[in-house]
N, C-alpha and C. Protein backbone atom coordinates (compact mmCIF):
# COMPACT_ATOMS: atom_id res chain seq x y z
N UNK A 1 117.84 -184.34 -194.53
CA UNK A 1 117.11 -184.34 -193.28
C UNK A 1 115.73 -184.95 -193.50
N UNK A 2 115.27 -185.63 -192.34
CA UNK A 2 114.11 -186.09 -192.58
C UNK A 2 113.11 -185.56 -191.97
N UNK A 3 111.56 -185.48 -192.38
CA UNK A 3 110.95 -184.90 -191.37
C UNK A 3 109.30 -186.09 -191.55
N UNK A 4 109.45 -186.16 -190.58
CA UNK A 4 107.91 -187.08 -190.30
C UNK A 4 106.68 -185.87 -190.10
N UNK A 5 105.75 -186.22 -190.62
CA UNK A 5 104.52 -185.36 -190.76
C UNK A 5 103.31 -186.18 -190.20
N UNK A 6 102.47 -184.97 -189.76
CA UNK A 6 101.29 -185.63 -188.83
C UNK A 6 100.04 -185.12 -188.65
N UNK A 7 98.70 -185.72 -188.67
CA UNK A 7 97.51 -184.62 -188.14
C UNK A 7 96.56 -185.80 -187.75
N UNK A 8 95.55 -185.12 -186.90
CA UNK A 8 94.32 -185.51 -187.08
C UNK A 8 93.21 -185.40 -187.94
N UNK A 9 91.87 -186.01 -187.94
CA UNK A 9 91.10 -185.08 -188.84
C UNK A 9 91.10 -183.44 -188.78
N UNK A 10 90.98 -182.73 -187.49
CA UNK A 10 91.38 -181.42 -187.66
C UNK A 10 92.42 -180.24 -188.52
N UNK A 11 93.83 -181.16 -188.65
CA UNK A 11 94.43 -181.28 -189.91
C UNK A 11 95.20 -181.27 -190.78
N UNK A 12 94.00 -182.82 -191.08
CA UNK A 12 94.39 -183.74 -192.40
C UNK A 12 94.22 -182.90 -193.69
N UNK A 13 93.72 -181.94 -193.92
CA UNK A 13 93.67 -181.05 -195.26
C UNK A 13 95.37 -180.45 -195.33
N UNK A 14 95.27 -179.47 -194.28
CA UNK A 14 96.31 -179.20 -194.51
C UNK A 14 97.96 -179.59 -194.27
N UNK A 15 97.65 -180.56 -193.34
CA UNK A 15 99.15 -181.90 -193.61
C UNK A 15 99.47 -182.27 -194.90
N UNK A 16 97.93 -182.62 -195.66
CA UNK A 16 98.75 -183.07 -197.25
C UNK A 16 99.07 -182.08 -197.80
N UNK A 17 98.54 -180.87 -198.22
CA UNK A 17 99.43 -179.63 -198.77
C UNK A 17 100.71 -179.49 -197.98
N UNK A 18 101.11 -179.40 -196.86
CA UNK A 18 102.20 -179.40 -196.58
C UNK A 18 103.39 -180.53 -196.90
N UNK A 19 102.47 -181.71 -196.67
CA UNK A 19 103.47 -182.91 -197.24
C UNK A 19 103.87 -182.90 -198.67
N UNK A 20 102.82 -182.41 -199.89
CA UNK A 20 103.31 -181.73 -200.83
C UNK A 20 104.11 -180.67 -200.69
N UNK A 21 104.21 -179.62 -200.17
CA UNK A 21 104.74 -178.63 -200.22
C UNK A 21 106.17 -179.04 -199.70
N UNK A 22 106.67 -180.03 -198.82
CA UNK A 22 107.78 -180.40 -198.33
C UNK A 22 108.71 -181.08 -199.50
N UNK A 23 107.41 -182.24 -199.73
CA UNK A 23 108.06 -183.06 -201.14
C UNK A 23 108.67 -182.43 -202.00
N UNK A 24 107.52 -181.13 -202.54
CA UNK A 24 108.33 -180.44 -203.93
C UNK A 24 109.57 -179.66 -203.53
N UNK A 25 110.37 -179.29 -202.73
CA UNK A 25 111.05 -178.72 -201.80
C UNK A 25 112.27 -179.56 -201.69
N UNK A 26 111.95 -180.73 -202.02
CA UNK A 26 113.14 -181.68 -201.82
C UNK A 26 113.42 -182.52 -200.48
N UNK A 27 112.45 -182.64 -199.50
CA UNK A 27 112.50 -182.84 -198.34
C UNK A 27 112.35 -184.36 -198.21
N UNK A 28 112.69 -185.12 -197.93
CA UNK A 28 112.39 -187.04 -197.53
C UNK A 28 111.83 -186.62 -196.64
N UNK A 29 110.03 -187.12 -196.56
CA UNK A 29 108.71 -186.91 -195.77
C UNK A 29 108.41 -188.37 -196.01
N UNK A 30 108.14 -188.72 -194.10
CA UNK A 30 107.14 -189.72 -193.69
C UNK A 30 105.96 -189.42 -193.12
N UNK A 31 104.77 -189.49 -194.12
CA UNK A 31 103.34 -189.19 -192.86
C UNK A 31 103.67 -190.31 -192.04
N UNK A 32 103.02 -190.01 -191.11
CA UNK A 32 102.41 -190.67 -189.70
C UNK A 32 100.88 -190.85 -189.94
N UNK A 33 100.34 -190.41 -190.48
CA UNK A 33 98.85 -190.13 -190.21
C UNK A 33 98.02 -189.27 -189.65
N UNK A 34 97.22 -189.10 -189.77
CA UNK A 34 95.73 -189.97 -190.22
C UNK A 34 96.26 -190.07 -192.27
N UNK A 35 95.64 -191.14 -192.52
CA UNK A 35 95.42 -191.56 -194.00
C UNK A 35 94.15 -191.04 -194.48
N UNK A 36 93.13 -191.00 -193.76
CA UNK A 36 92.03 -190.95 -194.14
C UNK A 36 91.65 -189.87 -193.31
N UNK A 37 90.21 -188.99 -193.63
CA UNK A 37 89.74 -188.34 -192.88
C UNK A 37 88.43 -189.42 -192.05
N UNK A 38 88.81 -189.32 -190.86
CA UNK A 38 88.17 -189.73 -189.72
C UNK A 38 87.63 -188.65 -188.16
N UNK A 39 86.28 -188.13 -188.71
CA UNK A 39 86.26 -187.33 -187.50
C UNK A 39 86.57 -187.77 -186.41
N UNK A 40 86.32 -188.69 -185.98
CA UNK A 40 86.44 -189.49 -184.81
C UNK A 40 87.69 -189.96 -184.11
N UNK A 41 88.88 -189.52 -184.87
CA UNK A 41 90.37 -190.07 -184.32
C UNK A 41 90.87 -189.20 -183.59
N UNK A 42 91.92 -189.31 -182.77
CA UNK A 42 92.60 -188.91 -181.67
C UNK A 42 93.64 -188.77 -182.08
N UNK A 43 94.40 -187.42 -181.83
CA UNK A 43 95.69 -187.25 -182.52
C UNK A 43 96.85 -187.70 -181.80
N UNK A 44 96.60 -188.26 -180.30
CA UNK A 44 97.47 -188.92 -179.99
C UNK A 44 98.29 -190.20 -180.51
N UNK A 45 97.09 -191.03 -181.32
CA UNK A 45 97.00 -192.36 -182.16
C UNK A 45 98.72 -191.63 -182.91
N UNK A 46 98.45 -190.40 -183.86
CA UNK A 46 99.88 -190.08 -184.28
C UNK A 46 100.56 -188.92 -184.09
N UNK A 47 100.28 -188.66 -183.04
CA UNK A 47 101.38 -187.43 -182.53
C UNK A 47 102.13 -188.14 -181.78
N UNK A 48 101.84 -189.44 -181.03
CA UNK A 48 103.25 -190.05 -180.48
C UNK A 48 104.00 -191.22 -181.07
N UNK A 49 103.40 -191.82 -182.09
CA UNK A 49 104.49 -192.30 -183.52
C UNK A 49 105.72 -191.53 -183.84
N UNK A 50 105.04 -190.19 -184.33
CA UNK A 50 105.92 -189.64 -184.86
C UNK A 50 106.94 -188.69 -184.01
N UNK A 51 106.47 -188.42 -182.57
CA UNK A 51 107.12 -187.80 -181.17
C UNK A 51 108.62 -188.83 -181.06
N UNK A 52 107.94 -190.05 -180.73
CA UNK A 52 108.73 -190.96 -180.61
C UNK A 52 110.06 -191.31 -181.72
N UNK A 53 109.62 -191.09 -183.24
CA UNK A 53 110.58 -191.35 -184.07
C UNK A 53 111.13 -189.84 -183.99
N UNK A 54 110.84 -188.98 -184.03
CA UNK A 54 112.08 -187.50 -183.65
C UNK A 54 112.55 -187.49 -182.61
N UNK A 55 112.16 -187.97 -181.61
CA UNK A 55 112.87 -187.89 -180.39
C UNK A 55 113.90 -188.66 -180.26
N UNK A 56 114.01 -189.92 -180.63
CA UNK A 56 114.96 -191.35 -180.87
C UNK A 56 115.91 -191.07 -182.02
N UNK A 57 115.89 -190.12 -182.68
CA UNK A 57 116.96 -189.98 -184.04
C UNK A 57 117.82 -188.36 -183.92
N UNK A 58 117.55 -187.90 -183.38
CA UNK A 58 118.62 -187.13 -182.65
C UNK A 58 118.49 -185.66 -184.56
N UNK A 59 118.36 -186.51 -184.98
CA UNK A 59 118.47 -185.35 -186.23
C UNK A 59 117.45 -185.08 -187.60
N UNK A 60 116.38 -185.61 -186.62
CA UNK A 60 115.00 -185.46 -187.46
C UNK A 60 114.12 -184.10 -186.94
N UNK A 61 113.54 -184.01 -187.84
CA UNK A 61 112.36 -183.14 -187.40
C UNK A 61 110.77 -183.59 -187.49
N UNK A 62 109.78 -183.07 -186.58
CA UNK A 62 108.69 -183.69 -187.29
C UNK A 62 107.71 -181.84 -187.13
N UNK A 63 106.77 -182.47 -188.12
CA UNK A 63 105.33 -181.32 -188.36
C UNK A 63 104.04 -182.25 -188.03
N UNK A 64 103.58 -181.23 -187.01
CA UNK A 64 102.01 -182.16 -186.59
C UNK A 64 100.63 -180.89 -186.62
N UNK A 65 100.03 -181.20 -187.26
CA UNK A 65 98.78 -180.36 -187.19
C UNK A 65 97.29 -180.96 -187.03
N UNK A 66 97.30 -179.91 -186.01
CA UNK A 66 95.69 -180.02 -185.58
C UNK A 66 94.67 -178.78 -185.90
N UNK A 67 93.91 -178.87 -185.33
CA UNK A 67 93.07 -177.98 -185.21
C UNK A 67 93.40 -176.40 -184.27
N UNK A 68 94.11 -176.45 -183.27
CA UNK A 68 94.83 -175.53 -182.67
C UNK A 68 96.57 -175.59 -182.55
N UNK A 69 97.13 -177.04 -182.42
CA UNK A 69 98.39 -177.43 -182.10
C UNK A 69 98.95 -177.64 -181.09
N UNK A 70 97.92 -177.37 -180.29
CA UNK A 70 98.12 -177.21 -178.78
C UNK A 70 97.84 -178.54 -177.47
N UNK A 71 96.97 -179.42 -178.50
CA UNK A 71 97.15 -180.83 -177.78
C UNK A 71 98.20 -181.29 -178.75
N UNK A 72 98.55 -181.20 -179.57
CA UNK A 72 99.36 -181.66 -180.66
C UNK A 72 100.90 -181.52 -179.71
N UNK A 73 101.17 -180.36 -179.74
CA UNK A 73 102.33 -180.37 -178.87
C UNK A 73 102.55 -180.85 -177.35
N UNK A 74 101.51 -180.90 -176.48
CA UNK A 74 101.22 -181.37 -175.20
C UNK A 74 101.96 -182.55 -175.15
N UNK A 75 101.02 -183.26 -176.25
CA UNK A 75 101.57 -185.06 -176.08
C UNK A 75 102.61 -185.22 -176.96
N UNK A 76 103.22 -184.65 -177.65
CA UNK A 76 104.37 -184.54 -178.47
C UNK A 76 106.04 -184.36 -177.43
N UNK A 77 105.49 -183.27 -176.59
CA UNK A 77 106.59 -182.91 -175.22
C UNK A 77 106.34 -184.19 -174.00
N UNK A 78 105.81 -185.05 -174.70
CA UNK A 78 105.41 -186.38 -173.22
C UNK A 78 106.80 -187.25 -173.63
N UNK A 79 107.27 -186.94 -174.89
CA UNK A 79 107.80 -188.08 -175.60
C UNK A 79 109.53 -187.90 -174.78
N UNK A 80 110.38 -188.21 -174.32
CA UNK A 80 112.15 -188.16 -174.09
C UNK A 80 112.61 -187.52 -174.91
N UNK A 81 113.28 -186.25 -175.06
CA UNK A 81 113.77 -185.64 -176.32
C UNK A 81 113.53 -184.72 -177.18
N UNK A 82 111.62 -185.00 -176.92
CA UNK A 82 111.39 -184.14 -177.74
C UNK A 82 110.78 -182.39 -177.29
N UNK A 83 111.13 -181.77 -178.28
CA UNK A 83 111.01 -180.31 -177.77
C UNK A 83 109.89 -179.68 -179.39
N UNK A 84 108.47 -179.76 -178.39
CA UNK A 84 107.42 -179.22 -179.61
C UNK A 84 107.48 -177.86 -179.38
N UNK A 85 106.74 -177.10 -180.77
CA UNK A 85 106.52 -175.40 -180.18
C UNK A 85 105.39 -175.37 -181.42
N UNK A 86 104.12 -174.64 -180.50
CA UNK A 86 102.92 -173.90 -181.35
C UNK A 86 103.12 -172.92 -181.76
N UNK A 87 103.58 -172.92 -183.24
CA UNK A 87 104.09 -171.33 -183.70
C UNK A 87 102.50 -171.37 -184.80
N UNK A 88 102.55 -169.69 -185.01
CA UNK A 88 101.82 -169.01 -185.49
C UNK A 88 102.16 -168.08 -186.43
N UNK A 89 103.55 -168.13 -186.55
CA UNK A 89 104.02 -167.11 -187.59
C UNK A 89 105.56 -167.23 -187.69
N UNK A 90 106.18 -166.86 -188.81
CA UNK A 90 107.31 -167.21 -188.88
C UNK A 90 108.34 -167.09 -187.72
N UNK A 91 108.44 -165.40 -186.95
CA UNK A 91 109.33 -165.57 -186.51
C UNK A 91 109.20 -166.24 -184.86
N UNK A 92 107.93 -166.65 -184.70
CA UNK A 92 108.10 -167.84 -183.73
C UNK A 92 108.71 -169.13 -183.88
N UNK A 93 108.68 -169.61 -185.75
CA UNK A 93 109.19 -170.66 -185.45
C UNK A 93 110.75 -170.29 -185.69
N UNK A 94 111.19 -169.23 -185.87
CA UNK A 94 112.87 -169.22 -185.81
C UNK A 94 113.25 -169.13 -184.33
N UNK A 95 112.35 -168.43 -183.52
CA UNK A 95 112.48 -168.38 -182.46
C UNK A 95 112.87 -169.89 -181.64
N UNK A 96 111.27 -170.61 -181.73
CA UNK A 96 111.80 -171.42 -181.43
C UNK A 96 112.58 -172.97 -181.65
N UNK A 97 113.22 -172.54 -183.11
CA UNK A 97 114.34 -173.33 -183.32
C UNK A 97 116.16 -172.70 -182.74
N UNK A 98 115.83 -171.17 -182.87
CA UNK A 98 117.37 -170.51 -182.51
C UNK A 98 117.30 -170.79 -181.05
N UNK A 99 116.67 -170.46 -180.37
CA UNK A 99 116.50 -170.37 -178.34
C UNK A 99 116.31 -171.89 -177.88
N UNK A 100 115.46 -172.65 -178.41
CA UNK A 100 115.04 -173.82 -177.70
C UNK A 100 115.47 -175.10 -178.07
N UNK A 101 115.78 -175.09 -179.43
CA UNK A 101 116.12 -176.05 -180.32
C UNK A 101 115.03 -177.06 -180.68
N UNK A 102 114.20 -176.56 -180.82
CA UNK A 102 112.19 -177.14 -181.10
C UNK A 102 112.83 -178.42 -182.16
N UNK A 103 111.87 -179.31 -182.03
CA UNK A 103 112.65 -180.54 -183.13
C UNK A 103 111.19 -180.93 -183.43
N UNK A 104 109.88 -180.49 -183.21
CA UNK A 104 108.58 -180.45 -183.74
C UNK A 104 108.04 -179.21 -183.56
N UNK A 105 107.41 -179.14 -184.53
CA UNK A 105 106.23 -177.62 -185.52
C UNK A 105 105.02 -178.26 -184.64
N UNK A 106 103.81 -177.40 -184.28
CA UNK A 106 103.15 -177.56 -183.81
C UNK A 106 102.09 -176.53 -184.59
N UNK A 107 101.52 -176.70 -185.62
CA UNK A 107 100.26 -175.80 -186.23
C UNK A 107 98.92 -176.16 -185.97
N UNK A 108 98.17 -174.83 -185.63
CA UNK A 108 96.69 -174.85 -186.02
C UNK A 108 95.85 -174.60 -187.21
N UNK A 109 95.21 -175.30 -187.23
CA UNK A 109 94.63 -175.34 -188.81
C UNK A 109 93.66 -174.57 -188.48
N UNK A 110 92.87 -173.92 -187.69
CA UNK A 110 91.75 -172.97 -187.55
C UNK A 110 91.99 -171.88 -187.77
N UNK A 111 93.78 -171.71 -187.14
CA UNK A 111 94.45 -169.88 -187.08
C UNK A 111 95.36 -170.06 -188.21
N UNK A 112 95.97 -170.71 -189.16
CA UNK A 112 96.35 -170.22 -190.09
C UNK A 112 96.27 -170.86 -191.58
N UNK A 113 96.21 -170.43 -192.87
CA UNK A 113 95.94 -170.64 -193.98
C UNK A 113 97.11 -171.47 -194.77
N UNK A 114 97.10 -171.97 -195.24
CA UNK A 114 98.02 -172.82 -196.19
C UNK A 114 99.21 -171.95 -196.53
N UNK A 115 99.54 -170.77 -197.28
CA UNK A 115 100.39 -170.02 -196.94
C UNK A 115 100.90 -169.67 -195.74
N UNK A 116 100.59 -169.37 -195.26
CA UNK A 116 101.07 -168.91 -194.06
C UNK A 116 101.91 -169.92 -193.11
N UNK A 117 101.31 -171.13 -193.06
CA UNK A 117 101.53 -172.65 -192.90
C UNK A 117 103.12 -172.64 -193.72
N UNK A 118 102.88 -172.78 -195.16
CA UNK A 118 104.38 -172.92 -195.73
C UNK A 118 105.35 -172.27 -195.21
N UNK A 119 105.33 -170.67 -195.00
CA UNK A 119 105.80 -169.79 -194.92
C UNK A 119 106.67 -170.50 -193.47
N UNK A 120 105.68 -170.93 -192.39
CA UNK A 120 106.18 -170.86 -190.92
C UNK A 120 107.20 -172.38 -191.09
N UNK A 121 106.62 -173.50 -191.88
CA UNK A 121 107.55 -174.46 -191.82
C UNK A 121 108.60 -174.33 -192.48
N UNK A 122 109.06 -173.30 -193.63
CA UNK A 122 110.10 -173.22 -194.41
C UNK A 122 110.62 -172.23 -193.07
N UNK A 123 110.68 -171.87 -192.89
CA UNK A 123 111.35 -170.78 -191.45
C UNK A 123 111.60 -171.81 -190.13
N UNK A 124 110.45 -172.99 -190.04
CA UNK A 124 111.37 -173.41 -189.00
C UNK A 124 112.39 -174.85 -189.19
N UNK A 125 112.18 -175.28 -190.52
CA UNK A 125 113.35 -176.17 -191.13
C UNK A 125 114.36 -175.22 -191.66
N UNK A 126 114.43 -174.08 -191.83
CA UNK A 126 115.96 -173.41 -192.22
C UNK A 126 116.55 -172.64 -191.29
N UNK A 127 115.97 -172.54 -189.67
CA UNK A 127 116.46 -172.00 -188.90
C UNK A 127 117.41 -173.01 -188.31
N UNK A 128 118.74 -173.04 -188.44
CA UNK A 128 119.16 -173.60 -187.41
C UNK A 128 119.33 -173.35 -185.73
N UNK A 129 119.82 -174.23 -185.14
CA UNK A 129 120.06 -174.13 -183.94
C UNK A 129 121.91 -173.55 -183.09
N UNK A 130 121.58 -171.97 -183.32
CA UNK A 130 123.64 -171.71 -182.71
C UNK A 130 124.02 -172.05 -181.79
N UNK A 131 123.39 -172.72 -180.67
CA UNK A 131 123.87 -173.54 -179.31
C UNK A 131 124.33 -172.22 -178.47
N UNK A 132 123.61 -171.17 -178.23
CA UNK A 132 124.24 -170.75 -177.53
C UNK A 132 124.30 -170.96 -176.35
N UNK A 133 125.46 -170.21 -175.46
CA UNK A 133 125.65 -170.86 -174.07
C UNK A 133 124.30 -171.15 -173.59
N UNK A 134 123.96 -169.36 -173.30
CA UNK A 134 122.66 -169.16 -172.31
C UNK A 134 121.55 -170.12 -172.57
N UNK A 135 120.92 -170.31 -174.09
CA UNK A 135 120.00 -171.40 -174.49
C UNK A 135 120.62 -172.92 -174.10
N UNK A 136 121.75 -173.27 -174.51
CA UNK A 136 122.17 -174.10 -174.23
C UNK A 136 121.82 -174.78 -173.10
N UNK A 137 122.30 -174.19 -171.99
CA UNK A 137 122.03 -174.62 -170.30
C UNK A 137 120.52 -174.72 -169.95
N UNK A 138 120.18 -174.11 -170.79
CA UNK A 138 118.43 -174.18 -170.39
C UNK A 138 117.82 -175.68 -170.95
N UNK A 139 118.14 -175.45 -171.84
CA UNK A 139 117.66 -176.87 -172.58
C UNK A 139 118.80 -178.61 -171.79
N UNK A 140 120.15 -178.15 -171.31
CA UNK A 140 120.39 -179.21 -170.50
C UNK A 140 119.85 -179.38 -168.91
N UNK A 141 119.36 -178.27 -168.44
CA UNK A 141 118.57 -178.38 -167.38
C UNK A 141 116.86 -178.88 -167.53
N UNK A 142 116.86 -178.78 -168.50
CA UNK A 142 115.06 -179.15 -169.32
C UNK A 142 115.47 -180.95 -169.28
N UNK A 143 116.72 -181.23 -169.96
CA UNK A 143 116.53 -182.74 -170.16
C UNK A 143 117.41 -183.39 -168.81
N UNK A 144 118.17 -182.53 -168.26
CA UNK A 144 118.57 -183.42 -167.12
C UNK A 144 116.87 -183.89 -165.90
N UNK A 145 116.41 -182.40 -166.05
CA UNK A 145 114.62 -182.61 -165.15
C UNK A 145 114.14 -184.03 -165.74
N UNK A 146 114.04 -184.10 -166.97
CA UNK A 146 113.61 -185.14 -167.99
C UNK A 146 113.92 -186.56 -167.72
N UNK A 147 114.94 -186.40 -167.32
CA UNK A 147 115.83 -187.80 -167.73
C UNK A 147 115.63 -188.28 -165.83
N UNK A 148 114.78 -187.93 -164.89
CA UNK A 148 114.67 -188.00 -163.52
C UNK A 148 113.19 -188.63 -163.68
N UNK A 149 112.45 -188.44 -164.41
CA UNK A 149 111.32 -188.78 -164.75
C UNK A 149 110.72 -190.21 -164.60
N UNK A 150 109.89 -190.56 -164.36
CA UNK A 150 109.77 -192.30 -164.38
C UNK A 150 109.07 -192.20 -165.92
């Protein structure tokens, strides 16, 4: 599985520990960016690179961190396909990989620590998705709304 990785300067610290932490893990990781720390960048520049390449591959995942996660996911859910979630602790992100079928991590780097960080992305890359009915229909009524969209 692949997973594309992402931040702004808000964070770029802790994207590369995670992109390490994915690597040693065994994971095929593409940053997106930022490369550099740049106070001045906009995480849209790569939250919709990498929106766009999970959304278009049907069996990727991506991780984007900011400073809260919360514009991070905004413009991440602009993208066809894609389904972000701002988790904060593990069993949000099982949550929302079992119920919603989330196909982007959405972290804040202000509310949680590098552990804690690992902890939530190893929980939401090993949660799969059981399709159940009830979730199911929710999420085809989410992309049929979607797919009406200009």
């Amino acid at each position: 599985m692949k997973i594309y990785i992402a931040s702004d300067h808000g964070g770029y610290q802790l994207k590369g520990e995670l992109k390490d932490h994915l690597t040693s893990l065994g994971y095929a990781v593409e940053d997106i960016g930022a490369f550099r720390l740049n106070p001045l960048d906009d995480y849209t520049d790569f939250v919709f690179p990498l929106a766009e390449k999970v959304g278009q591959s049907g069996t990727s995942l991506g991780v984007v961190v900011g400073r809260s996660g919360n514009g991070e996911a905004i413009a991440a859910n602009k993208v066809k396909g894609v389904r972000a979630a701002v988790c904060l602790n593990e069993a949000m992100a099982q949550k929302s990989r079992e119920h919603n079928n989330a196909n982007i991590l959405a972290l804040g780097s202000d509310f949680i620590d590098l552990e804690t960080a690992k902890k939530i992305v190893n929980a939401f890359l090993e949660t799969t998705y059981p399709a159940l009915e009830r979730h199911q229909r929710r999420l085809d009524k989410i992309a049929e709304y979607e797919s009406r969209q200009v």
